[in-house]
Protein backbone atom coordinates (compact mmCIF):
# COMPACT_ATOMS: atom_id res chain seq x y z
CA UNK A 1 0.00 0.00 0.00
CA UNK A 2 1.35 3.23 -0.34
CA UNK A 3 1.55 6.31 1.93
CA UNK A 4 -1.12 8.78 2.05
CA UNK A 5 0.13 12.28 0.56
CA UNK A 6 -1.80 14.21 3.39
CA UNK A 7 -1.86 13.29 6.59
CA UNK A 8 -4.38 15.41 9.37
CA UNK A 9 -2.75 15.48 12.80
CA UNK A 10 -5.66 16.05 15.91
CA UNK A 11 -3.70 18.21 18.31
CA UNK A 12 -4.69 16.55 21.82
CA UNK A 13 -2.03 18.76 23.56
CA UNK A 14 -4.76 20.85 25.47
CA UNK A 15 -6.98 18.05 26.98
CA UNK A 16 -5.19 15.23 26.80
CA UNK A 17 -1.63 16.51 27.85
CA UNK A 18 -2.79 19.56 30.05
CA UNK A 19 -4.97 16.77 32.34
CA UNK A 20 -2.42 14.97 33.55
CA UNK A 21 -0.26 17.70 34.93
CA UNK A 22 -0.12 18.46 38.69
CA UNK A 23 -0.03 21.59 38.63
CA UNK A 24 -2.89 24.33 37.67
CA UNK A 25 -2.83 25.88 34.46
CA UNK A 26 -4.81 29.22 33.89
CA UNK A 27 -7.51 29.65 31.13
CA UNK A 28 -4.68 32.66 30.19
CA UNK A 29 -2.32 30.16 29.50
CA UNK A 30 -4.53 27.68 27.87
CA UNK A 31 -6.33 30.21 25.61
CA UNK A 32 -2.57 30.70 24.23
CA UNK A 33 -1.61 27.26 24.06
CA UNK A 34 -4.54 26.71 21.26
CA UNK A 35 -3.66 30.17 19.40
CA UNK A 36 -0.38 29.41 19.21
CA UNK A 37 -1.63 26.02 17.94
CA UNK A 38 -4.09 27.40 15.64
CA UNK A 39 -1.09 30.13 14.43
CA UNK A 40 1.25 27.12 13.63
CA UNK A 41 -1.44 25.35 11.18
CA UNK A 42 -2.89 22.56 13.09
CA UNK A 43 -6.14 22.07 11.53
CA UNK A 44 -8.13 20.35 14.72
CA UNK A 45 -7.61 20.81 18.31
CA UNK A 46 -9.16 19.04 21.14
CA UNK A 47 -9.35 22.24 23.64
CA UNK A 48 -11.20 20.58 26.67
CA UNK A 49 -12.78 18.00 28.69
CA UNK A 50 -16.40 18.69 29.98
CA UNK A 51 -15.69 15.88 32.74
CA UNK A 52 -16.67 16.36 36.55
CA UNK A 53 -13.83 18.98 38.20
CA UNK A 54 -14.05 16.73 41.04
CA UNK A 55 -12.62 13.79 39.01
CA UNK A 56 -10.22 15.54 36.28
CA UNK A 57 -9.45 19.48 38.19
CA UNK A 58 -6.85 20.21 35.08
CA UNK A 59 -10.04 20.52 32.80
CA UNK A 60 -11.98 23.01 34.65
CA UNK A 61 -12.31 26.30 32.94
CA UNK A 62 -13.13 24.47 29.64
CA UNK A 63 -15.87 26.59 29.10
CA UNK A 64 -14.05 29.53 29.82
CA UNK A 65 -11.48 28.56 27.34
CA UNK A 66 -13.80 27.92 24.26
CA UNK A 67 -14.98 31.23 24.76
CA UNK A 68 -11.90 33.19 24.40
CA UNK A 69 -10.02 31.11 21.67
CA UNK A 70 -9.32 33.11 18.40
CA UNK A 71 -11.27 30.74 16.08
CA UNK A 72 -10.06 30.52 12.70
CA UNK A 73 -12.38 29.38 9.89
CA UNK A 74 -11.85 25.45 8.69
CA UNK A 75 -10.29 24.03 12.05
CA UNK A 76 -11.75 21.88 14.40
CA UNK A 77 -11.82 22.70 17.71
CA UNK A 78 -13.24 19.85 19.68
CA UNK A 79 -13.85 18.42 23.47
CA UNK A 80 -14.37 15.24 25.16
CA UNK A 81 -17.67 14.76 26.38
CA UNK A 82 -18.12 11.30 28.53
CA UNK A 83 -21.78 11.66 28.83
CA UNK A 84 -24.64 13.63 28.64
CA UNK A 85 -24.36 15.67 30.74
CA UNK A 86 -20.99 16.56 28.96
CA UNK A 87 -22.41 17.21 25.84
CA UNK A 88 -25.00 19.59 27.21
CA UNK A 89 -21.72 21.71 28.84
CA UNK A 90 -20.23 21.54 25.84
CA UNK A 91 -22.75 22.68 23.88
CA UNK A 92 -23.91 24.99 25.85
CA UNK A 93 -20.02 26.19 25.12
CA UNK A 94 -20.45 26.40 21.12
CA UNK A 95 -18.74 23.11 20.57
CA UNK A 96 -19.37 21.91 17.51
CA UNK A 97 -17.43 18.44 17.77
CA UNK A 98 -16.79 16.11 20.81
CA UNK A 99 -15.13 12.76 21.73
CA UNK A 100 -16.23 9.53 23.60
CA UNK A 101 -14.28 6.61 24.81
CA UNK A 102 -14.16 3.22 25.38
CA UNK A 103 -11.50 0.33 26.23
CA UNK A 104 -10.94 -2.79 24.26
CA UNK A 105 -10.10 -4.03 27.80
CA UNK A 106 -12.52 -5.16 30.46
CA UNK A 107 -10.52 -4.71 33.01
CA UNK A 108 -9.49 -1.53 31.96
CA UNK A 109 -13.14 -0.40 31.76
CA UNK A 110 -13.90 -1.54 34.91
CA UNK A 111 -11.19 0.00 36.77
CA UNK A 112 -11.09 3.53 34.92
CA UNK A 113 -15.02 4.28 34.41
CA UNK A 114 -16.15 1.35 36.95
CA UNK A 115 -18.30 -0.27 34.43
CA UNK A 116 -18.03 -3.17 31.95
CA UNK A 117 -17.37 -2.03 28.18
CA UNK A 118 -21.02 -2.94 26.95
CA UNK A 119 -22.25 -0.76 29.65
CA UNK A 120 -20.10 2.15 28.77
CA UNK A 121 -20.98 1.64 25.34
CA UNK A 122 -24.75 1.98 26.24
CA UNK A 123 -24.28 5.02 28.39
CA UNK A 124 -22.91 6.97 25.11
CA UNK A 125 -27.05 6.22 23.45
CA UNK A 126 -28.17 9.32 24.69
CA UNK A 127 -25.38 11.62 23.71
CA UNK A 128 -25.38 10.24 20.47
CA UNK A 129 -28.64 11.31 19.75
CA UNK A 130 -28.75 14.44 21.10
CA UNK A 131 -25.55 14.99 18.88
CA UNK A 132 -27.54 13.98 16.21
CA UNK A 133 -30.51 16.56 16.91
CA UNK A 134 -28.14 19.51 17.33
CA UNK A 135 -25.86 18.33 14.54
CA UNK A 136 -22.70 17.64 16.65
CA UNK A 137 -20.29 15.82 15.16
CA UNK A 138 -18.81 12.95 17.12
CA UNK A 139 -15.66 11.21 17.28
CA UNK A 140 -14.93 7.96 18.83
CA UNK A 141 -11.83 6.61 20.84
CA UNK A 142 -10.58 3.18 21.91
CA UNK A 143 -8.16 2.89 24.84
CA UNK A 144 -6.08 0.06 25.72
CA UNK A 145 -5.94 -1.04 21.70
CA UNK A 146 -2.19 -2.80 22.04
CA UNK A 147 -2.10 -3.77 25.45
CA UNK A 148 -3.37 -3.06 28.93
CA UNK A 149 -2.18 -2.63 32.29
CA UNK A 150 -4.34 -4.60 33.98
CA UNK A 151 -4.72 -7.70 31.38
CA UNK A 152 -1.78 -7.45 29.50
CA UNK A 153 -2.60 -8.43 25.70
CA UNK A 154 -5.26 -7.21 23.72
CA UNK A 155 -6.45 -9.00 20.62
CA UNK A 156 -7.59 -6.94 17.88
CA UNK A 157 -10.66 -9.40 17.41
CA UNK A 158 -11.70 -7.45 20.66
CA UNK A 159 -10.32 -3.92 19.42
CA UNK A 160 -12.87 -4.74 16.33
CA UNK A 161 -15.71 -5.15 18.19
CA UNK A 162 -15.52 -2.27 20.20
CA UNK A 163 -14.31 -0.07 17.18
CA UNK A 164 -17.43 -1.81 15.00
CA UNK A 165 -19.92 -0.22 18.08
CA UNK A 166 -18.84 3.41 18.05
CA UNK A 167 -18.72 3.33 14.16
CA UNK A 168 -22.32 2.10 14.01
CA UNK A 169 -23.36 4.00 16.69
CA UNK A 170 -22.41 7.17 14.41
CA UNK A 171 -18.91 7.96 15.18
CA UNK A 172 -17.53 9.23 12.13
CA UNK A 173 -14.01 8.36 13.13
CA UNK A 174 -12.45 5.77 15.56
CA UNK A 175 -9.28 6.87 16.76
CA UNK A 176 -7.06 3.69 18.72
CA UNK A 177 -5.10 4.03 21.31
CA UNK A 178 -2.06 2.21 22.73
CA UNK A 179 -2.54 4.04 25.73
CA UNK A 180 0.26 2.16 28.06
CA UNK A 181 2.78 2.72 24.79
CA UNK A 182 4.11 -1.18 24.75
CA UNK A 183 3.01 -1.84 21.14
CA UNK A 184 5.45 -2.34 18.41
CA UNK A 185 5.16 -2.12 14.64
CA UNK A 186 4.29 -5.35 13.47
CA UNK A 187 1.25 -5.40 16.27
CA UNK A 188 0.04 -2.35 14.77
CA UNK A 189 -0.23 -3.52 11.30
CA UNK A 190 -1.45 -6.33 13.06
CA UNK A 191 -3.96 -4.58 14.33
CA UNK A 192 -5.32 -2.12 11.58
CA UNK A 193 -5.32 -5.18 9.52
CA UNK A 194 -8.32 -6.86 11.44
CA UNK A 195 -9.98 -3.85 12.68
CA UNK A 196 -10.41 -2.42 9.06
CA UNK A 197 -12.12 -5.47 8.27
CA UNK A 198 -15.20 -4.18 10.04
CA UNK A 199 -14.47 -0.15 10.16
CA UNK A 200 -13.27 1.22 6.37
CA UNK A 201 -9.56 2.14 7.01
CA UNK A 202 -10.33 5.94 5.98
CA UNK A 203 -12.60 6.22 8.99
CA UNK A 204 -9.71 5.06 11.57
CA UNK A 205 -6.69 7.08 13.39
CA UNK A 206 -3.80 6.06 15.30
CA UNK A 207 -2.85 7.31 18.85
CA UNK A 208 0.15 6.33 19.93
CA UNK A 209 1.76 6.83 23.38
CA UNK A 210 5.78 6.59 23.41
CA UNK A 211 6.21 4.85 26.79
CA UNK A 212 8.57 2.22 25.26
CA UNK A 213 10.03 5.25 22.57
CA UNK A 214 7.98 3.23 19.66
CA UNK A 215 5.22 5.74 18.94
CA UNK A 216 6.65 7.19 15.86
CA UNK A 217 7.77 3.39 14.36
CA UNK A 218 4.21 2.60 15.27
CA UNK A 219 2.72 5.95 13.24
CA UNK A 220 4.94 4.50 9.91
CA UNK A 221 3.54 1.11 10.44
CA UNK A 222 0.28 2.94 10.32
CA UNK A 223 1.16 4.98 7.58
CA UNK A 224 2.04 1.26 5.59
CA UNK A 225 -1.54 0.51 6.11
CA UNK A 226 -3.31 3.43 5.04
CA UNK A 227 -4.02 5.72 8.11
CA UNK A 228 -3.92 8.94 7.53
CA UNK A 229 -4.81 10.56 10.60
CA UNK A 230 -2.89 10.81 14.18
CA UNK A 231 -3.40 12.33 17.26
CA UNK A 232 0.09 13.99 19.05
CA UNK A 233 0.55 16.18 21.72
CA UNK A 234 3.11 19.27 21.14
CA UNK A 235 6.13 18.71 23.43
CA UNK A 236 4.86 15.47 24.10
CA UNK A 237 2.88 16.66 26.96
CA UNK A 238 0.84 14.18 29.21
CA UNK A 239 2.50 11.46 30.70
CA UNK A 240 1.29 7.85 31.18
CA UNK A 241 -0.51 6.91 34.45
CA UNK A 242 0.22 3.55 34.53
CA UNK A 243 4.04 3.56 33.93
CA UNK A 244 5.70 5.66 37.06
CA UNK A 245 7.99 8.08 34.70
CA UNK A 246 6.70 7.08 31.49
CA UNK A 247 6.31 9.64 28.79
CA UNK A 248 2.57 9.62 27.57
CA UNK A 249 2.10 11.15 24.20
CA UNK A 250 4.05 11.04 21.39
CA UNK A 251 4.85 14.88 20.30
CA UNK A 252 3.06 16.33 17.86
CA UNK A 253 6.98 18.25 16.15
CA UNK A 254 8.11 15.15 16.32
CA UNK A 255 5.49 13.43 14.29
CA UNK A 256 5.92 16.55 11.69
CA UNK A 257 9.27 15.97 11.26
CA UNK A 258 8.75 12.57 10.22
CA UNK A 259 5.75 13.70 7.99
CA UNK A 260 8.20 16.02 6.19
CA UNK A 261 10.95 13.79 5.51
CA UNK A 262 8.49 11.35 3.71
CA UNK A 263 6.89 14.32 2.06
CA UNK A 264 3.51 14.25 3.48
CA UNK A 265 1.98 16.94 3.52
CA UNK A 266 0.37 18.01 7.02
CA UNK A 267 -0.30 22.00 6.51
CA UNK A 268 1.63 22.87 9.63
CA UNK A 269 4.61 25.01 10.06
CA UNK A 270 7.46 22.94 12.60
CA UNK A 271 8.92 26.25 13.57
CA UNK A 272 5.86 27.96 14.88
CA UNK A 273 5.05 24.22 16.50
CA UNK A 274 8.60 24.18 18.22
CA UNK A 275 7.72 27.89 19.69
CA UNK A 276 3.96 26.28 20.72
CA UNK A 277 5.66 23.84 22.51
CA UNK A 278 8.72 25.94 24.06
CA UNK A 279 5.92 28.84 25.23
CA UNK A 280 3.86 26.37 27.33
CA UNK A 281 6.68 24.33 28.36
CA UNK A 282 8.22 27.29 29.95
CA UNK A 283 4.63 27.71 31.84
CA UNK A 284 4.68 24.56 33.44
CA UNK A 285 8.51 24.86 34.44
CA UNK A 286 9.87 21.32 32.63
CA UNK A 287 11.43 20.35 29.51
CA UNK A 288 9.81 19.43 26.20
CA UNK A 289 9.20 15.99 25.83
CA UNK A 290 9.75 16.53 21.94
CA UNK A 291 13.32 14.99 20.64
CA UNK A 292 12.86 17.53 17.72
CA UNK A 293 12.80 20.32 19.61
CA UNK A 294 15.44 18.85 22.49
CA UNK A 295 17.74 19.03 19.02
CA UNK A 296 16.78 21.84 17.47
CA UNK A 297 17.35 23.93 20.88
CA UNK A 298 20.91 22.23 21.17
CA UNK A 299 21.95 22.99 17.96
């Protein structure tokens, strides 16, 4: 198969990173995170998390946020929205796209949302019909997708399944996730192979956490098989819970620098990424998590 000539990258830097940090991040300092973001050319941006405060603090203010964004014409700007009650918030916030999720691992389920997967499957009925009434766009992840703390293995036969649900459910796209990072290549083609027997390889995306440093082999195994959409986080921000010292996300300059040496085009501009990623790493007082930009700065 070969590569795709564009590839769209979904900028989870805001929610995804920003939510696992300790300390607390302003709506200032947020607000610039995504213009700087939007400045740099990424063309969708997960901003927020309507969640409970009580159970993720990092993603209060999310509201706040979507209101004072500089929205530019043609890019996404999207939120996760676990329920409901979510969705209401974040329409009730102008969102015009939002995310559910669900884990290809039982146990996984059951420890992180404290039901089974059918059940939190069920749960997202409502929401996806509301979406549908206020014409709400929804996309759909899978956790867990290449392995899982609790249960080790994950079969794709059971990655299908789950991915098969939120597709016919309505999710227009179905992004998995090695969320723990221990996947390698050849279970990622693996992988992709099987589940795009049952959702059309177009509607898939690859999110890939670079615990074990194999996130960006993984995205050009993906990349073999026809994906042409990723989720990153700039300067790699958001670590991974369930590896003490683990890096979580695999950095969105990093992914663009591998883009652009395979000449695929991705509409984003690495230098005004690297200053994204310096500007909000100097907020929260650590280094970038981006090998890129750790060798660009040194040079």
């Amino acid at each position: 198969m070969s590569l795709p000539t564009h590839v769209r990258l979904v900028e989870v830097g805001p929610r995804d990173g920003l939510q696992n940090e300790a300390q607390p991040i302003s709506v200032t300092d947020k607000v610039q995170l995504v213009d700087a973001l939007t400045a740099a050319g990424l063309g969708y941006i997960e901003v927020g998390s309507f969640v409970s405060p009580k159970w993720v603090p990092q993603m209060a203010g999310s509201a706040e946020v979507f209101a004072q964004i500089q929205r530019k014409p043609g890019v996404v700007y999207g939120a996760l929205a676990p329920n409901l009650r979510g969705f209401e918030d974040a329409l009730a916030a102008g969102v015009k796209e939002v995310a559910v999720f669900a884990a290809a691992s039982e146990a996984f389920s059951r420890r992180n949302i404290n039901c089974s997967i059918s059940e939190s499957l069920e749960r997202f009925g409502p929401l996806m019909e509301a979406a549908r009434q206020h014409g709400v766009t929804v996309r759909g992840y899978v956790s867990c997708v290449l392995g899982c703390p609790y249960e080790g293995n994950v079969a794709p036969e059971q990655v299908a399944v789950v991915a098969r649900e939120l597709y016919a459910m309505g999710c227009y796209e179905v992004s998995l996730g090695d969320t723990i990072g221990t996947g390698t290549a050849g279970a990622t083609r693996r992988m992709f192979e099987v589940v795009s027997k049952d959702v059309p390889r177009e509607k898939l995306a690859g999110h890939f956490h670079d615990t074990y440093g194999q996130a960006v082999a993984n995205i050009y195994a993906s990349l073999l098989e026809g994906i042409s959409v990723f989720d990153s986080s700039i300067a790699g921000l958001g670590g991974c819970p369930y590896a003490k010292g683990a890096s979580g996300n695999v950095a969105t300059e990093d992914v663009v620098y591998l883009l652009n040496g395979l000449g695929i085009d991705t509409g984003i501009d690495l230098d005004a990424l690297m200053l994204a990623g310096q500007q909000i790493c100097t907020v929260l007082g650590r280094p970038t998590g981006s090998r890129v930009a750790k060798a660009r700065s040194a040079q």
